[in-house]
N, C-alpha and C. Protein backbone atom coordinates (compact mmCIF):
# COMPACT_ATOMS: atom_id res chain seq x y z
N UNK A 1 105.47 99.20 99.68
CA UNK A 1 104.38 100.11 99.38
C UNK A 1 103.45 100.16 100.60
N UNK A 2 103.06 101.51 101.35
CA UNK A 2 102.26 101.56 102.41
C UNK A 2 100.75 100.64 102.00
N UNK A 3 100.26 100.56 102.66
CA UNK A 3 98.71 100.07 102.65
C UNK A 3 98.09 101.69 102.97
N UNK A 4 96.19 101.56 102.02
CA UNK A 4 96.12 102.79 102.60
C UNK A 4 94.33 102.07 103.46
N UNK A 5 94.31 102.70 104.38
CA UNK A 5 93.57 102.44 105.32
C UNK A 5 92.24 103.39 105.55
N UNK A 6 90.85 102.88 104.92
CA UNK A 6 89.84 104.09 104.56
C UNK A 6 88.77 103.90 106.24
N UNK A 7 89.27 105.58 106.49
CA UNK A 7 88.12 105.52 107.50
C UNK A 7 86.81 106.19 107.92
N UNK A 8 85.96 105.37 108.05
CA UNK A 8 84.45 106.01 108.09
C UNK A 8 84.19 105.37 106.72
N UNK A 9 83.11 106.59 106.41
CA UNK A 9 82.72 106.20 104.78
C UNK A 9 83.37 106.77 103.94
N UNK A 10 84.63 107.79 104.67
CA UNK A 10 85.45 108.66 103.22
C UNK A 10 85.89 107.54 101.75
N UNK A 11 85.94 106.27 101.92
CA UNK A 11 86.17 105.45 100.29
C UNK A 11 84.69 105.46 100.02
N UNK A 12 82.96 105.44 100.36
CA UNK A 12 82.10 105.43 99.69
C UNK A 12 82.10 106.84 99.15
N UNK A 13 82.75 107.53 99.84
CA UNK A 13 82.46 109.27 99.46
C UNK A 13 82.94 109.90 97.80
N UNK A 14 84.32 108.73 98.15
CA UNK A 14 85.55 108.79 96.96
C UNK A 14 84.71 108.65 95.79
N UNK A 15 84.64 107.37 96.30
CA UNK A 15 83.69 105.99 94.83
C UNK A 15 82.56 106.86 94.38
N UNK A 16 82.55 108.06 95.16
CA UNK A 16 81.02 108.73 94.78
C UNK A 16 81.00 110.33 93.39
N UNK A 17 82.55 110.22 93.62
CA UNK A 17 83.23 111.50 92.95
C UNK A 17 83.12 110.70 91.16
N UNK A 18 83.16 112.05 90.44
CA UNK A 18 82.87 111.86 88.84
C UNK A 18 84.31 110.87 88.67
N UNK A 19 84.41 110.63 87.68
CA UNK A 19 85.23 109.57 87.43
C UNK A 19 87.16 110.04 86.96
N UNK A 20 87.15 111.41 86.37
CA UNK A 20 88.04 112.08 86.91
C UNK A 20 89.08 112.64 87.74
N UNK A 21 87.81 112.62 88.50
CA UNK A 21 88.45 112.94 90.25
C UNK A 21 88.71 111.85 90.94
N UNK A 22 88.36 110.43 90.79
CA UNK A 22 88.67 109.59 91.21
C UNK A 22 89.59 109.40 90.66
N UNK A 23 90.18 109.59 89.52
CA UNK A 23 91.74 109.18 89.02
C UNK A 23 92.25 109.96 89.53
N UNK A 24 92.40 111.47 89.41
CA UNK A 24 93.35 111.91 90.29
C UNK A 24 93.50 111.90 91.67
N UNK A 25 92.96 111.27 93.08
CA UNK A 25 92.72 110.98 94.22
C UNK A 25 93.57 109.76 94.09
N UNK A 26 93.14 108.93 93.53
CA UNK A 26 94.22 107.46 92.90
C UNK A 26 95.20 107.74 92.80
N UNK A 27 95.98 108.54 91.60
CA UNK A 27 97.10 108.72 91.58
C UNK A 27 97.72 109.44 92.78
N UNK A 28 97.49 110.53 93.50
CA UNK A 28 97.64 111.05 94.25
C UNK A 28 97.97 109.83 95.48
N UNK A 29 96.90 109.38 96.01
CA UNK A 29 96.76 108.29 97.06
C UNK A 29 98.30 106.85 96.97
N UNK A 30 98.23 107.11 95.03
CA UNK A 30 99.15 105.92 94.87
C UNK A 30 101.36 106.52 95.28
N UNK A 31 101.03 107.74 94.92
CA UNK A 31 102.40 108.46 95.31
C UNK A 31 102.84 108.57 96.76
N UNK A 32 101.65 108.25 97.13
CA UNK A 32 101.66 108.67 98.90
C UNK A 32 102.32 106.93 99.12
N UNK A 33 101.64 106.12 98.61
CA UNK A 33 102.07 104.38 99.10
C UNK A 33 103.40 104.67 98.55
N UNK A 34 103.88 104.94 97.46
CA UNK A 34 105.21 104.80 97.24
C UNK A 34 106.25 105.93 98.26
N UNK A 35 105.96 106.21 99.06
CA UNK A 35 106.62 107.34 100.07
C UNK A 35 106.92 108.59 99.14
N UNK A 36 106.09 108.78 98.11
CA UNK A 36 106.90 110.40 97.27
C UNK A 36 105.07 111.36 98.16
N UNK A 37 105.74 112.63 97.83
CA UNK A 37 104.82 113.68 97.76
C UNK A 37 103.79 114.00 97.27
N UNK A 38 102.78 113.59 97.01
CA UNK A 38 101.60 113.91 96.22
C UNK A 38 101.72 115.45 95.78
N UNK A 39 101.49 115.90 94.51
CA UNK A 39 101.46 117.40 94.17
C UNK A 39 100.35 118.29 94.43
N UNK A 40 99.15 117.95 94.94
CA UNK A 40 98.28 118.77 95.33
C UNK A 40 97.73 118.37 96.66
N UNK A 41 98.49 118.48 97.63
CA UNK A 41 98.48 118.11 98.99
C UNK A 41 99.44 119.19 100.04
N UNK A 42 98.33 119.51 100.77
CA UNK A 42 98.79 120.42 101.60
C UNK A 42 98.53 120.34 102.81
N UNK A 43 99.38 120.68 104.17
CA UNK A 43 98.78 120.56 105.51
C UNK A 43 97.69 121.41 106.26
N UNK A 44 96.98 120.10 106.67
CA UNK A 44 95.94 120.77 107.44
C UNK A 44 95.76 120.58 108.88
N UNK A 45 96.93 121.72 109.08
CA UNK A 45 96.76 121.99 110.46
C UNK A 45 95.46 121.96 111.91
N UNK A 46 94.56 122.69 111.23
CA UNK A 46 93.46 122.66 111.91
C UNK A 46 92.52 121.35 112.33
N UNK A 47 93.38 120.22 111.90
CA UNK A 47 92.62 119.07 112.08
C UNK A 47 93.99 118.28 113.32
N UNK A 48 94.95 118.64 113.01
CA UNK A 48 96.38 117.74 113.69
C UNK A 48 97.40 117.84 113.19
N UNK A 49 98.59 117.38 113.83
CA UNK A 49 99.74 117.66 113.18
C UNK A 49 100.15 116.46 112.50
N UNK A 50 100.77 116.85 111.45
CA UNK A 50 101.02 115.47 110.19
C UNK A 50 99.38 115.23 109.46
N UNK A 51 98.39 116.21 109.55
CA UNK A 51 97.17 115.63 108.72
C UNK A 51 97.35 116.85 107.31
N UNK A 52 97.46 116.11 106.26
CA UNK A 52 97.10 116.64 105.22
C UNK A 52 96.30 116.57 104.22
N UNK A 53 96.04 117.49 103.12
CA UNK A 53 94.62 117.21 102.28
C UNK A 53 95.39 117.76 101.05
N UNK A 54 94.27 116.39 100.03
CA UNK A 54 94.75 116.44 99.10
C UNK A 54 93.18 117.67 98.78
N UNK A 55 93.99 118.14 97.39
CA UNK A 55 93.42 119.56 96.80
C UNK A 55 92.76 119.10 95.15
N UNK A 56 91.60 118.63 95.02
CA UNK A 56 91.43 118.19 93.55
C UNK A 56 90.40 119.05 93.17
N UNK A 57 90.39 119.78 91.83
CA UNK A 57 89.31 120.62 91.61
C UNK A 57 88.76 119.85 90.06
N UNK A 58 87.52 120.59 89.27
CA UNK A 58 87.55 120.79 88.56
C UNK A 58 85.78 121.27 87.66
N UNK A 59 85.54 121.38 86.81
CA UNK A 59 84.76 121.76 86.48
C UNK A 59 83.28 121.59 87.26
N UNK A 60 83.08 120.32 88.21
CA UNK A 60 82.17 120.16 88.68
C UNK A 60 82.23 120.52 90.42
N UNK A 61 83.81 121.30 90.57
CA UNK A 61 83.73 121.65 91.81
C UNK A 61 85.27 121.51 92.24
N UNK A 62 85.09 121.61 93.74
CA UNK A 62 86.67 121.21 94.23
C UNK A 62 86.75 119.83 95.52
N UNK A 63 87.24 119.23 95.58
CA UNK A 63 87.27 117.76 96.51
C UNK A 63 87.91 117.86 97.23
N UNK A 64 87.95 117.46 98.49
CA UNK A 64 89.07 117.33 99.19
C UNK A 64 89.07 115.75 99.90
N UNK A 65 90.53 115.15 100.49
CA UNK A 65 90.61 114.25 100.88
C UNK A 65 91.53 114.29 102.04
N UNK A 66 91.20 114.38 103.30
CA UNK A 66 91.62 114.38 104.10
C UNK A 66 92.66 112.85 105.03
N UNK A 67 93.88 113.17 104.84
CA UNK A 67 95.04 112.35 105.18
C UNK A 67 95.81 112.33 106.09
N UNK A 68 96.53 111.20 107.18
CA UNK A 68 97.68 111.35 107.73
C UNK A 68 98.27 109.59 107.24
N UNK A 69 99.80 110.06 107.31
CA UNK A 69 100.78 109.17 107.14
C UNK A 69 101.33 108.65 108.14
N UNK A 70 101.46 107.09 108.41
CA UNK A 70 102.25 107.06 109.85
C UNK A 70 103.07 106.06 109.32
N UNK A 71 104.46 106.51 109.79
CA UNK A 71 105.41 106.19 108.74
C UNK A 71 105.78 104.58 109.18
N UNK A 72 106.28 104.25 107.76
CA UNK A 72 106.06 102.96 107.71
C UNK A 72 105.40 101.27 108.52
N UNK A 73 103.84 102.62 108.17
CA UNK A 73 102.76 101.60 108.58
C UNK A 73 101.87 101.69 107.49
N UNK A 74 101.17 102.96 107.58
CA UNK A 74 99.94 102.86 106.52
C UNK A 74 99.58 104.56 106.20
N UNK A 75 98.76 104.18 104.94
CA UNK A 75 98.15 106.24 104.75
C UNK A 75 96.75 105.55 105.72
N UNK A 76 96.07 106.64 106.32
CA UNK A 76 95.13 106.42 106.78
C UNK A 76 93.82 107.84 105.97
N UNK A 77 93.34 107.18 105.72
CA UNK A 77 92.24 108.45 104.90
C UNK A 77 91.16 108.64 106.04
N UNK A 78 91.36 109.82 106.15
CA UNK A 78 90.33 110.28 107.53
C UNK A 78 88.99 110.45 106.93
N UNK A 79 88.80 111.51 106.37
CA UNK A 79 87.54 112.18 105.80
C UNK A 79 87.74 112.35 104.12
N UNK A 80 86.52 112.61 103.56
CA UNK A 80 86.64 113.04 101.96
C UNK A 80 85.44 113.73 101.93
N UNK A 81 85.19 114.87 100.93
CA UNK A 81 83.90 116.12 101.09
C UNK A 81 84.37 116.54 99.79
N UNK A 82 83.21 117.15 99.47
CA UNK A 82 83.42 118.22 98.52
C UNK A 82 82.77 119.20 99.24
N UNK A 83 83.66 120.42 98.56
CA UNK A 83 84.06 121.56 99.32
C UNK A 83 82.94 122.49 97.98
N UNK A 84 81.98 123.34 98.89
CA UNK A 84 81.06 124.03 98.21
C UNK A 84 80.86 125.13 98.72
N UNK A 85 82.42 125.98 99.88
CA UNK A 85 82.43 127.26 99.91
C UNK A 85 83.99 127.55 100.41
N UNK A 86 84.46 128.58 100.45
CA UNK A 86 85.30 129.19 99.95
C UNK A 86 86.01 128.09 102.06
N UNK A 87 85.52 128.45 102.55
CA UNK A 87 85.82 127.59 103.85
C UNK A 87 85.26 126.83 104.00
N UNK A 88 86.22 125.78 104.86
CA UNK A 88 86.14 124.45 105.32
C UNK A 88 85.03 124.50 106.22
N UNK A 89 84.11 123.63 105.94
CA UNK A 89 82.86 123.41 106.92
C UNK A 89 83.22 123.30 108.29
N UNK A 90 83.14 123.73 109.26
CA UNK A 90 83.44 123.10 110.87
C UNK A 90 82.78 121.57 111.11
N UNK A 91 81.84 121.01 109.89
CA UNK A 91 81.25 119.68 110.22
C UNK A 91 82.20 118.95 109.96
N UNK A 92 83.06 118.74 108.78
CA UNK A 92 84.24 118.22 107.95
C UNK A 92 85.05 118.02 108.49
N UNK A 93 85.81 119.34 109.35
CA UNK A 93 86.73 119.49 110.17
C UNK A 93 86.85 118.83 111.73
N UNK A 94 86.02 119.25 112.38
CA UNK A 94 85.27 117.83 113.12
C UNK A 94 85.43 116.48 113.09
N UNK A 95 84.92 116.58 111.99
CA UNK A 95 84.88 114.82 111.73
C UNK A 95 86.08 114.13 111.30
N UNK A 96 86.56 114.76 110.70
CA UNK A 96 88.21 114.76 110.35
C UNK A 96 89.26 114.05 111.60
N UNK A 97 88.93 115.16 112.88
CA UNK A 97 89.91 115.63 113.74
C UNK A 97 89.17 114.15 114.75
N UNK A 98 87.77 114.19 114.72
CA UNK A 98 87.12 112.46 115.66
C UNK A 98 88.37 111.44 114.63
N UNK A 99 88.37 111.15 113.87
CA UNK A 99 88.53 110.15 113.03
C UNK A 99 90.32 110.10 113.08
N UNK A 100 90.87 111.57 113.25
CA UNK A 100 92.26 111.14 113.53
C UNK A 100 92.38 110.56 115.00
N UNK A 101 91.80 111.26 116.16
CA UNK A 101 91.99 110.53 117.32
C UNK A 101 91.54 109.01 117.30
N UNK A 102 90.84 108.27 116.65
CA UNK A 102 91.00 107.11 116.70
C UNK A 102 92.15 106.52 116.09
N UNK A 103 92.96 106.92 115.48
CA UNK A 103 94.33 106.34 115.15
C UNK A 103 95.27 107.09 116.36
């Protein structure tokens, strides 16, 4: 099972989401350690290649969790935000793309 590796404050960000969304980020996060596909995860190019984000919505909004995999080492969690317009903040994205170049 990968280790997953939180960077910056994206796990205080997590821990900060309704309690919902933290289960599904969990489960999600936990499919990724077992090497399967998470189902609401998609690539996000605009940050690097191999970075993807998981996609969690729901009544109190939509989340995102920004990811890359490096294979059989670790998930590394770059960034986490909630998303409060139809596009990705350029601050998010940014910070995302600092946080992958340190891996």
């Amino acid at each position: 099972m990968l280790e997953i590796e939180w960077l910056g404050d994206s796990l205080d960000i997590v821990r900060a989401y309704g309690k919902d969304i933290r289960a599904a980020v969990g489960g999600e996060l936990r499919l990724l350690q077992k090497g399967e596909k998470p189902v609401h995860a998609r690539p996000l190019k605009t940050v690097g290649r191999g970075v993807w984000e998981l996609k969690i919505g729901d009544a109190q909004g939509q989340f995102r969790v920004v990811y890359v995999v490096k294979r059989n080492d670790k998930v590394y969690v770059l960034h986490a935000f909630q998303k409060k317009t139809r596009q990705t903040p350029q601050k998010d994205i940014s910070l995302a793309k600092a946080r992958f170049k340190e891996i």
